[in-house]
Protein backbone atom coordinates (compact mmCIF):
# COMPACT_ATOMS: atom_id res chain seq x y z
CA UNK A 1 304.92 -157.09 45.87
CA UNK A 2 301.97 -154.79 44.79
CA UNK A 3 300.26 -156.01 48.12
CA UNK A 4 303.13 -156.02 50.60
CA UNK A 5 305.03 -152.68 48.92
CA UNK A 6 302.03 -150.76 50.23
CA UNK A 7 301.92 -152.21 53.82
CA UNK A 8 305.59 -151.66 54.64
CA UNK A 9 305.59 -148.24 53.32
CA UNK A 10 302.61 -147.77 55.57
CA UNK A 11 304.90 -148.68 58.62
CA UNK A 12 307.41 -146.16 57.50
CA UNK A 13 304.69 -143.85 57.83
CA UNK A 14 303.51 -145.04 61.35
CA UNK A 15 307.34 -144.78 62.54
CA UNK A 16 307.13 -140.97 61.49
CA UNK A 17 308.19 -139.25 64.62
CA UNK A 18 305.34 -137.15 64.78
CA UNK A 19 302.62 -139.66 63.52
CA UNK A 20 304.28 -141.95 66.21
CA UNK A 21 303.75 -138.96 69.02
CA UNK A 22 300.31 -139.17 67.50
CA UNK A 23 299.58 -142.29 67.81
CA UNK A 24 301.22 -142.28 71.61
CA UNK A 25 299.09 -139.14 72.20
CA UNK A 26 295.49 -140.68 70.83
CA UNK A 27 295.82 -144.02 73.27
CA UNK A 28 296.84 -142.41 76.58
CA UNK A 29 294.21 -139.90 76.06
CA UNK A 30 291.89 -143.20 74.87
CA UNK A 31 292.69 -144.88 78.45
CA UNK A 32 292.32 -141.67 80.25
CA UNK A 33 288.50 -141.72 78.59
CA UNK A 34 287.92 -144.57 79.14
CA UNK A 35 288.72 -144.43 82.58
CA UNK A 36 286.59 -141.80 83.75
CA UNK A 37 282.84 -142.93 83.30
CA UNK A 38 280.27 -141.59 80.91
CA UNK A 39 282.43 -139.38 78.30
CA UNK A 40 283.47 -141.99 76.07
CA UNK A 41 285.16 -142.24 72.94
CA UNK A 42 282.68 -140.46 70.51
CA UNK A 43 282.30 -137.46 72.62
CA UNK A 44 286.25 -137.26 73.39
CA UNK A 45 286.29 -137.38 69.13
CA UNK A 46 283.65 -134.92 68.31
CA UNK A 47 285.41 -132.89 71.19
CA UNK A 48 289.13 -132.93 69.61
CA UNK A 49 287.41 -132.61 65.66
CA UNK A 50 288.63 -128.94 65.64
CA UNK A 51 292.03 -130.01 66.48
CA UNK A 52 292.37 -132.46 62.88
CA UNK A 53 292.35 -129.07 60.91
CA UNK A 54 295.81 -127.80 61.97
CA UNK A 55 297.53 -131.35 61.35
CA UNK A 56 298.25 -133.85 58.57
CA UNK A 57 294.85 -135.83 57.49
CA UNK A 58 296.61 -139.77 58.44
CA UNK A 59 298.15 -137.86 61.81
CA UNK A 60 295.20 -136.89 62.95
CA UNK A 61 293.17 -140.36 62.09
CA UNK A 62 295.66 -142.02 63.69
CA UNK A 63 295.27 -140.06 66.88
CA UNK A 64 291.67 -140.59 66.70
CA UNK A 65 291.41 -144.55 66.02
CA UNK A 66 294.13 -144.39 69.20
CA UNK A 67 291.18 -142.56 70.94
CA UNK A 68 288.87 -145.61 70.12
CA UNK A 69 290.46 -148.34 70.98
CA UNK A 70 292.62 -147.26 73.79
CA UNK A 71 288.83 -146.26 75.27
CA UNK A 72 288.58 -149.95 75.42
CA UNK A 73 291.90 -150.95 77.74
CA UNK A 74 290.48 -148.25 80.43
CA UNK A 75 287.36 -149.39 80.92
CA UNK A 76 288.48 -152.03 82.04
CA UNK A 77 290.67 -151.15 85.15
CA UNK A 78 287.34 -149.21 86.33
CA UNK A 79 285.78 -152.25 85.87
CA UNK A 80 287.65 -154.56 87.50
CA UNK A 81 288.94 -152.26 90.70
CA UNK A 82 285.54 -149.90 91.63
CA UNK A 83 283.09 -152.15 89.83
CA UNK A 84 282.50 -149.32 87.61
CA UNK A 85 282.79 -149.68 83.64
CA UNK A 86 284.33 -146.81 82.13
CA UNK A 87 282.59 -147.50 79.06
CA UNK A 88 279.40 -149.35 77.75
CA UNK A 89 281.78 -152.26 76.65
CA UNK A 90 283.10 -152.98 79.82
CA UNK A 91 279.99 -153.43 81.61
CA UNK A 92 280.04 -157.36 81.50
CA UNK A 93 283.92 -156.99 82.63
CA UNK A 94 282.49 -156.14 86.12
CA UNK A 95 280.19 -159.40 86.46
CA UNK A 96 283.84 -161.06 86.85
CA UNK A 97 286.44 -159.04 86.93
CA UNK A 98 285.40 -157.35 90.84
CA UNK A 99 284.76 -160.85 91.85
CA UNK A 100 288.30 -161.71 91.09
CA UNK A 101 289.54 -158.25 92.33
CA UNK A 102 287.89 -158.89 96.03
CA UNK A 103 289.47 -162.31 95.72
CA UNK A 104 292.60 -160.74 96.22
CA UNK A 105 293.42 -161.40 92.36
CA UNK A 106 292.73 -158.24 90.75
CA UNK A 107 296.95 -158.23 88.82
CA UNK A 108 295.16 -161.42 87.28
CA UNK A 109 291.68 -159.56 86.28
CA UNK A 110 293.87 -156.42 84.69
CA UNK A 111 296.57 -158.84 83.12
CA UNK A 112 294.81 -161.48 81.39
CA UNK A 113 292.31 -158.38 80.39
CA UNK A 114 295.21 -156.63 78.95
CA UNK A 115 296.54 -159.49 77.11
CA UNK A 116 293.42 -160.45 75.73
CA UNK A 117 292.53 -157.06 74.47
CA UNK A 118 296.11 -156.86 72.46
CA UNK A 119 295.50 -160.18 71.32
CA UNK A 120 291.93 -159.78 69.90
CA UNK A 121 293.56 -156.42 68.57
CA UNK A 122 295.94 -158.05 66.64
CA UNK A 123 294.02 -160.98 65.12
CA UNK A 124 291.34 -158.08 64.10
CA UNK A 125 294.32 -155.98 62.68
CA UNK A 126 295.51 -158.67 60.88
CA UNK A 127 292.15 -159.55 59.39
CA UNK A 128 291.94 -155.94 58.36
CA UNK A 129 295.07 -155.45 57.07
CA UNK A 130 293.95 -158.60 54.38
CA UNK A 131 290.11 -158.31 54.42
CA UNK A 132 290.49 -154.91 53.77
CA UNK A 133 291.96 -154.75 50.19
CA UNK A 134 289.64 -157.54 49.28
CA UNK A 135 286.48 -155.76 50.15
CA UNK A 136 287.33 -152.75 48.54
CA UNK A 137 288.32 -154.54 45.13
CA UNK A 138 284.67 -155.69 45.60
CA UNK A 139 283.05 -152.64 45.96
CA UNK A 140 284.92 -151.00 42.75
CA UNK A 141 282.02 -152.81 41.04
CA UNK A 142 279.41 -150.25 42.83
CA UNK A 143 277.69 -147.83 41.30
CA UNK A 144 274.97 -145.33 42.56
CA UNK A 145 272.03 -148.27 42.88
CA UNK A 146 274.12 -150.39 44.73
CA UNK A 147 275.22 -147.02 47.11
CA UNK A 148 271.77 -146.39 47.66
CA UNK A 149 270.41 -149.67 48.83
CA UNK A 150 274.14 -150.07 50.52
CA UNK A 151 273.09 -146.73 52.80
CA UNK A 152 269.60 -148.05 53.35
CA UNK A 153 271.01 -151.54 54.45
CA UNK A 154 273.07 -149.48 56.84
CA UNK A 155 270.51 -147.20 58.31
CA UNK A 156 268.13 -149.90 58.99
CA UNK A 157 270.88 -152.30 60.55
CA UNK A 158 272.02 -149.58 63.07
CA UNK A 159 268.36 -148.40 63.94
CA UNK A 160 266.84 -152.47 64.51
CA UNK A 161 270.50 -153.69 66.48
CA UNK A 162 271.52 -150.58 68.39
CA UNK A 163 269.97 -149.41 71.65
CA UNK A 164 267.35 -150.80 74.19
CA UNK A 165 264.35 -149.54 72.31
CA UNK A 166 264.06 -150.31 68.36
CA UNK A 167 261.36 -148.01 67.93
CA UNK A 168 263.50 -145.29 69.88
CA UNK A 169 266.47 -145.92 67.14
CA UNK A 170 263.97 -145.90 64.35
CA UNK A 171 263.25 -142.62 65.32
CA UNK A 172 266.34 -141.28 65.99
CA UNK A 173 267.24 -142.31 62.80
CA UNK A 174 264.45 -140.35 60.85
CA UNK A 175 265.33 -137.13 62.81
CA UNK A 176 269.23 -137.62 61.23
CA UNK A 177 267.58 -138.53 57.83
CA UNK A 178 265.93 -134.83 58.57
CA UNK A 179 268.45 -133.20 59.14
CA UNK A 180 270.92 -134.61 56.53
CA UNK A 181 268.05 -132.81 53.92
CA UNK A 182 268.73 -129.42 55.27
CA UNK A 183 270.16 -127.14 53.20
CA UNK A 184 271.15 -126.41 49.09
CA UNK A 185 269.62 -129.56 47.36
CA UNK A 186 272.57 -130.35 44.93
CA UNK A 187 270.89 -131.62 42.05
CA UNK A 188 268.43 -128.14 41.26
CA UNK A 189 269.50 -125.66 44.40
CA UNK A 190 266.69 -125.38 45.76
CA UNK A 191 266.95 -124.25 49.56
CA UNK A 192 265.20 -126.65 51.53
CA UNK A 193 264.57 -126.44 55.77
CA UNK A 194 266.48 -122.76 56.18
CA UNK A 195 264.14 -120.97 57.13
CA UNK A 196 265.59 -118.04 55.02
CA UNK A 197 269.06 -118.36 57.40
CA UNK A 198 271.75 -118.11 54.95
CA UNK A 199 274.11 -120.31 57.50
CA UNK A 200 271.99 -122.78 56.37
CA UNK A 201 272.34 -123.04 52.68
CA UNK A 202 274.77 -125.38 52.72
CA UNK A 203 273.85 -127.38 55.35
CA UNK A 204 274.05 -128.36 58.53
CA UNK A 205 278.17 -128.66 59.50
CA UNK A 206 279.17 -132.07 60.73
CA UNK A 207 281.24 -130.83 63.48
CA UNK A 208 279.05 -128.85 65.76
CA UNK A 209 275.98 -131.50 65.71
CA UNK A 210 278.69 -134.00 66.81
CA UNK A 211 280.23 -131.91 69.53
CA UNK A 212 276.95 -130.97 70.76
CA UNK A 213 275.20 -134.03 70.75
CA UNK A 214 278.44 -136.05 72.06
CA UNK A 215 280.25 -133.70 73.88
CA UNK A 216 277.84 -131.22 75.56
CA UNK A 217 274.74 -133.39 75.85
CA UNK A 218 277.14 -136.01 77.31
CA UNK A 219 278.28 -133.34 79.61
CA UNK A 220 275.19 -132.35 81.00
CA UNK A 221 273.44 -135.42 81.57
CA UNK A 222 276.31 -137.13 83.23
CA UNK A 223 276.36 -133.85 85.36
CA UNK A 224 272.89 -134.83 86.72
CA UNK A 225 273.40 -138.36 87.01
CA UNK A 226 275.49 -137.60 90.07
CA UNK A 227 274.70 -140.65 92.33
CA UNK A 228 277.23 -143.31 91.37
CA UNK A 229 278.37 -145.08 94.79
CA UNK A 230 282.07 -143.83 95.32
CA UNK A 231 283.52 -147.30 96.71
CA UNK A 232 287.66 -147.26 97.56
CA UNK A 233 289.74 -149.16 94.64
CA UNK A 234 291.05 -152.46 95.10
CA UNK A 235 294.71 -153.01 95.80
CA UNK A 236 296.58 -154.12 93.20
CA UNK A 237 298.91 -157.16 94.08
CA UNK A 238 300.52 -159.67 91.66
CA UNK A 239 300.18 -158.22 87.80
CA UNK A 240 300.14 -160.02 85.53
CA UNK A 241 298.32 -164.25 85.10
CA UNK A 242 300.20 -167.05 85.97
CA UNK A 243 300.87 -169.63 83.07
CA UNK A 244 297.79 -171.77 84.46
CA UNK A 245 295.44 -168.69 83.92
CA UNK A 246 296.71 -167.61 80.24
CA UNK A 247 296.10 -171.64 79.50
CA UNK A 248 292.67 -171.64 80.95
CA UNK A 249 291.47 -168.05 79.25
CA UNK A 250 293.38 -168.73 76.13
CA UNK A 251 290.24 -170.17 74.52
CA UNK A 252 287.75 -167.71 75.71
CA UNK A 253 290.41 -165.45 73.99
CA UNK A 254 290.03 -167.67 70.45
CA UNK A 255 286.31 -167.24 70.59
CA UNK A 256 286.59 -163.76 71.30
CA UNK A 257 288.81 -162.74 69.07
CA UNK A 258 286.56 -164.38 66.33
CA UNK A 259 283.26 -163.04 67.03
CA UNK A 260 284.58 -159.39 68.02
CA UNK A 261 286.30 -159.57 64.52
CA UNK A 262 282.60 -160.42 62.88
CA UNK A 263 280.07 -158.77 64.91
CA UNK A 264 282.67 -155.31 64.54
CA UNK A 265 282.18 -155.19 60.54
CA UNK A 266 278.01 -155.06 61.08
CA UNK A 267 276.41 -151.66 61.26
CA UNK A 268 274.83 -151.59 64.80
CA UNK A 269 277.45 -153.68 66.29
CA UNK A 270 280.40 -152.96 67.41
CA UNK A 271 282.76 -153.33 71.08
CA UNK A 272 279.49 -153.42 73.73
CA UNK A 273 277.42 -156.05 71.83
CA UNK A 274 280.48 -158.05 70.95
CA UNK A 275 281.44 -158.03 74.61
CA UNK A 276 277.77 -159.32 75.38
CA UNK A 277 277.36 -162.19 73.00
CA UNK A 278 280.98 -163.30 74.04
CA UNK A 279 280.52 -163.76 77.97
CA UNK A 280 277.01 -165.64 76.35
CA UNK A 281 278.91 -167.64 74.74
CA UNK A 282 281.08 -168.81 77.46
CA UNK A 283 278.56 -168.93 79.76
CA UNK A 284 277.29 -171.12 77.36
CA UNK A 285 279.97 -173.05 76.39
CA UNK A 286 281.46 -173.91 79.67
CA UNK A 287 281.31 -177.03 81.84
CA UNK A 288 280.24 -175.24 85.00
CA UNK A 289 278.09 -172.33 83.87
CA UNK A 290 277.45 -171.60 87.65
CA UNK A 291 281.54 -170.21 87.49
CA UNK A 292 280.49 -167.29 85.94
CA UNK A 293 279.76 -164.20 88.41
CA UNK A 294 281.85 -165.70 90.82
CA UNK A 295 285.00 -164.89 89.72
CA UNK A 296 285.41 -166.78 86.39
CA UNK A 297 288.59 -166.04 84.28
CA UNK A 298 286.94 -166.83 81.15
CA UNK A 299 284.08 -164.08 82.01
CA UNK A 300 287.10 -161.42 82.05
CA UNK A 301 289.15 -163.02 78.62
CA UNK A 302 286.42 -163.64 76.48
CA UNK A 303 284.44 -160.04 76.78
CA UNK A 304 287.73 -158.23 76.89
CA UNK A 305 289.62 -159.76 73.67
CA UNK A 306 286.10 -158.93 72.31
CA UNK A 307 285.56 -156.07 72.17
CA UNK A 308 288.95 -154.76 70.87
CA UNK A 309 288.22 -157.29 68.17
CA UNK A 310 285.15 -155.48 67.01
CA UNK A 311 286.80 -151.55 67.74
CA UNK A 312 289.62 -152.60 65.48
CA UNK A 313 287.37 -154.79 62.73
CA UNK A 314 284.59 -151.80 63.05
CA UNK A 315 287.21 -149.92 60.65
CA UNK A 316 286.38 -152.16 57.68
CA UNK A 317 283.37 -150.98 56.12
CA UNK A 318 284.29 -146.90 57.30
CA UNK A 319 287.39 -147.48 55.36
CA UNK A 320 286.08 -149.63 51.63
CA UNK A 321 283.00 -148.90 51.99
CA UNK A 322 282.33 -145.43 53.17
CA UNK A 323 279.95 -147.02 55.78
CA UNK A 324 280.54 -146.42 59.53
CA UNK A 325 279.61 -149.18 61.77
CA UNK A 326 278.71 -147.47 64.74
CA UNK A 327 278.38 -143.81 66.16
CA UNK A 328 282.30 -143.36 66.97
CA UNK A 329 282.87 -144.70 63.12
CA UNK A 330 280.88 -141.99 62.58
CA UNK A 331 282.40 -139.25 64.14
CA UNK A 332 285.64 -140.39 62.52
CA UNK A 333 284.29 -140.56 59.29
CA UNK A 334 283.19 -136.39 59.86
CA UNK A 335 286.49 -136.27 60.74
CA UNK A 336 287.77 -137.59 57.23
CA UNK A 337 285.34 -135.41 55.17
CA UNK A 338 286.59 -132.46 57.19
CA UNK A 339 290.33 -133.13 56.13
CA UNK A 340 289.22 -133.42 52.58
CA UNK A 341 289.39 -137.44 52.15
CA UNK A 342 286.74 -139.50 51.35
CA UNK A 343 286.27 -143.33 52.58
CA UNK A 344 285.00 -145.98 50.13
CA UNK A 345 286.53 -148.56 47.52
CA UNK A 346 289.28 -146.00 46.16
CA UNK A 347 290.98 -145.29 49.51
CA UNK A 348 293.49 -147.80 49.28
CA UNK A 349 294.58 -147.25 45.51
CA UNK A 350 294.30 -143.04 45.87
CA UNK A 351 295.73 -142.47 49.24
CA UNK A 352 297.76 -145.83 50.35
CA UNK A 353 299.72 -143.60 52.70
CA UNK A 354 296.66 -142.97 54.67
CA UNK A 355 294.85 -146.19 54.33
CA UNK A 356 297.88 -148.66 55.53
CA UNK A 357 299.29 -145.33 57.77
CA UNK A 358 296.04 -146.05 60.08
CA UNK A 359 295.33 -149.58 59.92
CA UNK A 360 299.35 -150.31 60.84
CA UNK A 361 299.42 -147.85 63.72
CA UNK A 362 296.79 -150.49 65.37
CA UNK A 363 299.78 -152.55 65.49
CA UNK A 364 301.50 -150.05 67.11
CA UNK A 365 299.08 -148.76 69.43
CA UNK A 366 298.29 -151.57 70.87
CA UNK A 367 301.94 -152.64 71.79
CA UNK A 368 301.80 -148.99 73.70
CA UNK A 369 298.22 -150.00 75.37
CA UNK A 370 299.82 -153.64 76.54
CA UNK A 371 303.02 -151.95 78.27
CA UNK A 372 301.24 -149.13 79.48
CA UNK A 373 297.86 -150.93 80.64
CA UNK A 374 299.24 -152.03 84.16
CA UNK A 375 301.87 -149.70 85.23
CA UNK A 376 299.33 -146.56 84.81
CA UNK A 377 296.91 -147.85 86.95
CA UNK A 378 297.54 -145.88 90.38
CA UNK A 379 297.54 -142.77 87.96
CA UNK A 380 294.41 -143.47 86.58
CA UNK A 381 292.75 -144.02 89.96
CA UNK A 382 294.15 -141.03 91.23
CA UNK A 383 292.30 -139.04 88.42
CA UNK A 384 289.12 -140.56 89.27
CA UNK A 385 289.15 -138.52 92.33
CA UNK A 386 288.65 -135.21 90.86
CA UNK A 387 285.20 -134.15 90.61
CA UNK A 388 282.84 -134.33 88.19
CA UNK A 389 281.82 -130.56 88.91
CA UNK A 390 285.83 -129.53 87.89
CA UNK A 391 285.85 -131.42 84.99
CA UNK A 392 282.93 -130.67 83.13
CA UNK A 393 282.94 -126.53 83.17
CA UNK A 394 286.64 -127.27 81.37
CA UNK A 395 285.70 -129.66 78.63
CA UNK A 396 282.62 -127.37 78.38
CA UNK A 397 284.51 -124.46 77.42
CA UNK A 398 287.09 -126.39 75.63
CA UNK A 399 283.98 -127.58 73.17
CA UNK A 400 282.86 -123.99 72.77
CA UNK A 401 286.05 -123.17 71.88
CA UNK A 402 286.92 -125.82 69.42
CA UNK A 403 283.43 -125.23 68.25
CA UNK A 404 283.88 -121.33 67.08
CA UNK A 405 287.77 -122.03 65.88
CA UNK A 406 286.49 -124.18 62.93
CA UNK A 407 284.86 -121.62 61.34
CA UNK A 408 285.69 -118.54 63.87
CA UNK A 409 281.33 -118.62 63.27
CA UNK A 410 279.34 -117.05 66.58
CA UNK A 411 276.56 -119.51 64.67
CA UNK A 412 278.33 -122.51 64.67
CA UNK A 413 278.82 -122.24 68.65
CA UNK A 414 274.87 -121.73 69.03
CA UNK A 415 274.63 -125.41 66.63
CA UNK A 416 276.50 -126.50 69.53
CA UNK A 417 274.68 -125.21 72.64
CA UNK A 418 271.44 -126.33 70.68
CA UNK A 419 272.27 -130.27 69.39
CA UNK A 420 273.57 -130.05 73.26
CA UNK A 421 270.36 -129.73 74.55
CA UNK A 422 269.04 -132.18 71.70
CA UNK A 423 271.45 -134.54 73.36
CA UNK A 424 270.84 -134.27 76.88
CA UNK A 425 266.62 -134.50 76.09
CA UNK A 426 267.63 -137.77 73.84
CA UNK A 427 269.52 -139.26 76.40
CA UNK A 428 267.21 -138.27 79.55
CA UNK A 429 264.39 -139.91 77.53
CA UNK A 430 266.30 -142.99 76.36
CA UNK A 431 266.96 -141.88 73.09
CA UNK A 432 270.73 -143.08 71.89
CA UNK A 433 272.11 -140.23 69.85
CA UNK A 434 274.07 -142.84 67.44
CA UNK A 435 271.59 -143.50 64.96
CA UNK A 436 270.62 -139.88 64.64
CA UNK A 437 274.71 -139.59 63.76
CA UNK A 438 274.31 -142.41 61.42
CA UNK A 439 271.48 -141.36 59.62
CA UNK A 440 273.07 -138.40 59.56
CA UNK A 441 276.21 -139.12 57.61
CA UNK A 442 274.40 -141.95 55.25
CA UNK A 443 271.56 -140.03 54.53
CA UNK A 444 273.28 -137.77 52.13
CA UNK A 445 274.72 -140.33 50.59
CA UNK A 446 271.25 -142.35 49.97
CA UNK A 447 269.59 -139.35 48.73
CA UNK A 448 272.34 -138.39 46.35
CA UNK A 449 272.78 -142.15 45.38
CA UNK A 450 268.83 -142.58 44.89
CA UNK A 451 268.62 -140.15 42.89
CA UNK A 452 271.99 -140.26 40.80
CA UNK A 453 270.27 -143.99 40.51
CA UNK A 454 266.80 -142.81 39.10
CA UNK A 455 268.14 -140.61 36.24
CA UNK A 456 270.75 -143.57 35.18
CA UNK A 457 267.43 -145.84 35.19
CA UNK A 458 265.00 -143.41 33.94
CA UNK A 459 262.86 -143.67 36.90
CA UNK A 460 262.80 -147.10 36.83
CA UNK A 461 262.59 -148.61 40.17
CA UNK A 462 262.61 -151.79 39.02
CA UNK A 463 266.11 -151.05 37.40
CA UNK A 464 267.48 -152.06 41.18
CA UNK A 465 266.73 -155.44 41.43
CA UNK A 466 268.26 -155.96 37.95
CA UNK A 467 271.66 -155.73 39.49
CA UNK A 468 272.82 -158.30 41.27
CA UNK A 469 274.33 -156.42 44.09
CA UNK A 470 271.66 -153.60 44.76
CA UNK A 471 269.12 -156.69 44.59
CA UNK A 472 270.75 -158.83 46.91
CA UNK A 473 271.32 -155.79 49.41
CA UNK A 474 267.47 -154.62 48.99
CA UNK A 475 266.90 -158.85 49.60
CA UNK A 476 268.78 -158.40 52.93
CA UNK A 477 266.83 -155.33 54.08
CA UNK A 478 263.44 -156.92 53.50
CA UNK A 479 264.67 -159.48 55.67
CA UNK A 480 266.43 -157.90 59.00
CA UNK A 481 262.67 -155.37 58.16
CA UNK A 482 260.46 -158.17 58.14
CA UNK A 483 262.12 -160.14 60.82
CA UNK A 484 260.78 -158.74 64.35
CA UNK A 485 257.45 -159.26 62.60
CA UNK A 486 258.02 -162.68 61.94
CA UNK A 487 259.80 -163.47 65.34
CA UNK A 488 256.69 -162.22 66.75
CA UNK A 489 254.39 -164.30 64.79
CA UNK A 490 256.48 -167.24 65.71
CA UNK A 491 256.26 -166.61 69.28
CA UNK A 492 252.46 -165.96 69.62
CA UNK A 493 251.36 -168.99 67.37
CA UNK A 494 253.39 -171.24 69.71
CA UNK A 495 251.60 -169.38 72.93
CA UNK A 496 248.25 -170.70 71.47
CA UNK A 497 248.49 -174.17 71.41
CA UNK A 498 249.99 -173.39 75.03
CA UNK A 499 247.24 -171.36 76.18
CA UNK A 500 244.19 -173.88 74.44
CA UNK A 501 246.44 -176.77 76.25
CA UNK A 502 246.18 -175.04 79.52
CA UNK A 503 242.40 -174.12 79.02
CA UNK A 504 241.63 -177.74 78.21
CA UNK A 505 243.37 -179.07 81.44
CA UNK A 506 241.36 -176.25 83.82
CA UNK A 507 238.32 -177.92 81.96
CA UNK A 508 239.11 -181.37 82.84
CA UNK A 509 239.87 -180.25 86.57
């Protein structure tokens, strides 16, 4: 009863009328994002941050994690009818999905889509509601050590599996690690990086290098990427999958539903790369491999159940561990130190309200996403028509306002304008601004750790790999460090015996 007390009081929470409105509010305005092409969930977040300090801290997380994952139903109708992913974790939805649309069996594409998103949702939901508890009864055991080589793990993970260019993340990642050291230093008071402004002393504010960097430097660059080919959507027919198609996707759904749920708790992974490695593994897995990017049912089910699998499991370490997995986890995790609460191992035993208030709103939020999915569609497609040019003066503004209501701070608004130009620059130039948000948020957390860590050892560094924990997380970053070097070693030795093979043939010629 200790367990399952907790959990149904949690749904009494979720069927609050106004955390239900909440929750209702958060996934049409998730779909809506992820509908329209290159705002996405983190920016729509950092956006709507201002907007969590006039309501109740679990109504306004639950808003936001209906943000996230609805973000992943939308993309998907994009996808599938204009061949044009809404978000990054839709883009291997298209390979399929327009195939089948064109075939005249787009109600197929969207339904078995829909239905394997809620069912990848649940499973993950499910394995959060009972992973959950179990992980954070684990990490009551940490201490500052274990923090400390917990935040390096994470930093490291997210800058060596996130983006196309490692050395791009890496440093992306130092410039967060930069900024995070702005500001009082806790432990003497020392000023450090203010360059005498006292807006500075206590650091740099969460909120306006998220809006700026997500919201305004989103803005602007999609602005001049302007030359996406406008095609006309593809009618929709019959809705939802015959009885023949559920049987055939149902185990691209399994498999989906298993690796979005894994690769979601890793730092750096997440919906898109959960997405990719499924449609790999059906590719890989299936009889005729030459299916796939012809219209392949399997290549819309497995990607789709997916990545809801990994937004929903992605949740895990933000909430026990304090840890966000990816950039949006990051933004929500801002969003929980602005409201006062802070994620780790005593969530669940100091604010149970919160912690099963969130996690059982996925249940409900996803029943919502399934019924609305299909029936929405001719509304989203009709607000694909309004122009880019309309749009993005509004949400502009809208961020500048948010922006100076935080704080009602003239300097907070010109944070904005400047991570906004950070933003656009990082993402002209190929530089992903979720590491830098990251590094951000864990950096303050490994310096304060480290050092908490060095006065409880006396200096000792040696102290961390006396502890089983720290030293087995410290084990685990030499590794994923070492690695690429490794790989790399692999790969050339085996080129050499290649190479003096060829060389000895030309001779022989």
């Amino acid at each position: 009863m200790d367990f399952f007390g907790p959990v149904l009081d949690g749904f009494g929470t979720v069927l609050d009328p106004t955390n239900l409105l909440y929750c209702l509010v958060g996934v049409v305005i998730g779909m809506l994002v992820g509908v329209l092409p290159g705002l996405g969930p983190a920016a729509t977040i950092a956006i709507l941050l201002p907007l969590t300090y006039g309501i109740e801290p679990v109504t306004a997380i639950i808003m936001l994690a209906g943000i996230f994952y609805g973000a992943q139903y939308g993309g998907t109708i994009t996808s599938v009818l204009l061949r044009l992913p809404g978000e990054a974790s839709s883009v291997v939805t298209v390979f399929d999905g327009y195939v089948m649309a064109k075939q005249g069996r787009a109600g197929t594409a969207l339904g078995i889509a829909a239905i394997g998103s809620f069912a990848g949702a649940t499973v993950s939901i499910i394995g959060l509601t009972f992973l959950a508890p179990l992980v954070a009864s684990f990490a009551l055991d940490f201490g500052p050590p274990e923090y400390a080589a917990l935040a390096l793990l994470g930093i490291l993970l997210v800058a060596t599996i996130s983006g196309s260019s490692k050395n791009k993340a890496i440093i992306a990642a130092a410039v967060g690690l930069l900024l995070a050291t702005v500001g009082r230093d806790i432990f003497t008071g020392a000023e450090r990086f203010t360059f005498g402004n006292l807006s500075l002393a206590d650091g740099i504010d969460f909120a306006p290098l998220a809006m700026g960097l997500f919201g305004i430097g989103e803005i602007l660059y999609n602005l001049e990427d302007r030359h996406r080919a406008a095609s006309a959507p593809v009618k929709v027919k019959r809705v939802w999958p015959s009885g023949k198609d559920i049987k055939q996707a149902a185990p691209a759904m399994g498999r989906g539903s298993v690796l979005g749920f894994l690769l979601g708790i890793l730092p750096g992974g997440g919906a898109t790369i959960s997405s990719l490695v499924s449609y790999a593994v059906e590719k890989k897995t299936a009889k005729d491999p030459s299916r796939f990017g012809r219209g392949a049912i399997e290549g819309v089910a497995g990607p789709e159940t997916a990545n809801n699998a990994a937004a929903t499991s992605s949740f895990i370490p933000l909430l026990t561990l304090g840890i966000p997995a990816n950039g949006t986890m990051a933004i929500i995790f801002g969003a929980l130190l602005i409201q006062g609460i802070t994620p780790g191992p005593q969530l669940i035993g100091e604010d149970p309200e919160l912690f099963w208030g969130v996690v059982n709103s996925m249940y409900i939020g996803n029943i919502l996403l399934l019924l609305m999915s299909i029936p929405l569609v001719g509304v989203f497609i009709r607000i694909l028509r309004i122009r880019a040019a309309i749009l993005a003066p509004i949400t502009a503004l809208i961020t500048m306002l948010g922006a100076y209501t935080i704080r009602n701070s003239i300097f907070d608004v010109l944070m904005v304008v400047v991570f906004g130009a950070l933003g656009y620059l990082m993402k002209k130039f190929g530089f992903e601004p979720g590491p830098l948000v990251l590094a951000f948020v864990l950096g303050s957390l490994l310096e304060s750790s480290l050092r908490r860590s060095l006065l409880v050892l006396e200096g000792d560094l040696g102290g961390f790999l006396t502890r089983p924990i720290s030293a087995t997380l410290l084990v685990v970053f030499v590794f994923v460090a070492l690695w690429p070097i490794a790989k790399g070693a692999i790969v050339k030795n085996k080129k050499k015996p290649l190479a003096a093979q060829i060389a000895t043939e030309k001779e022989k010629v």
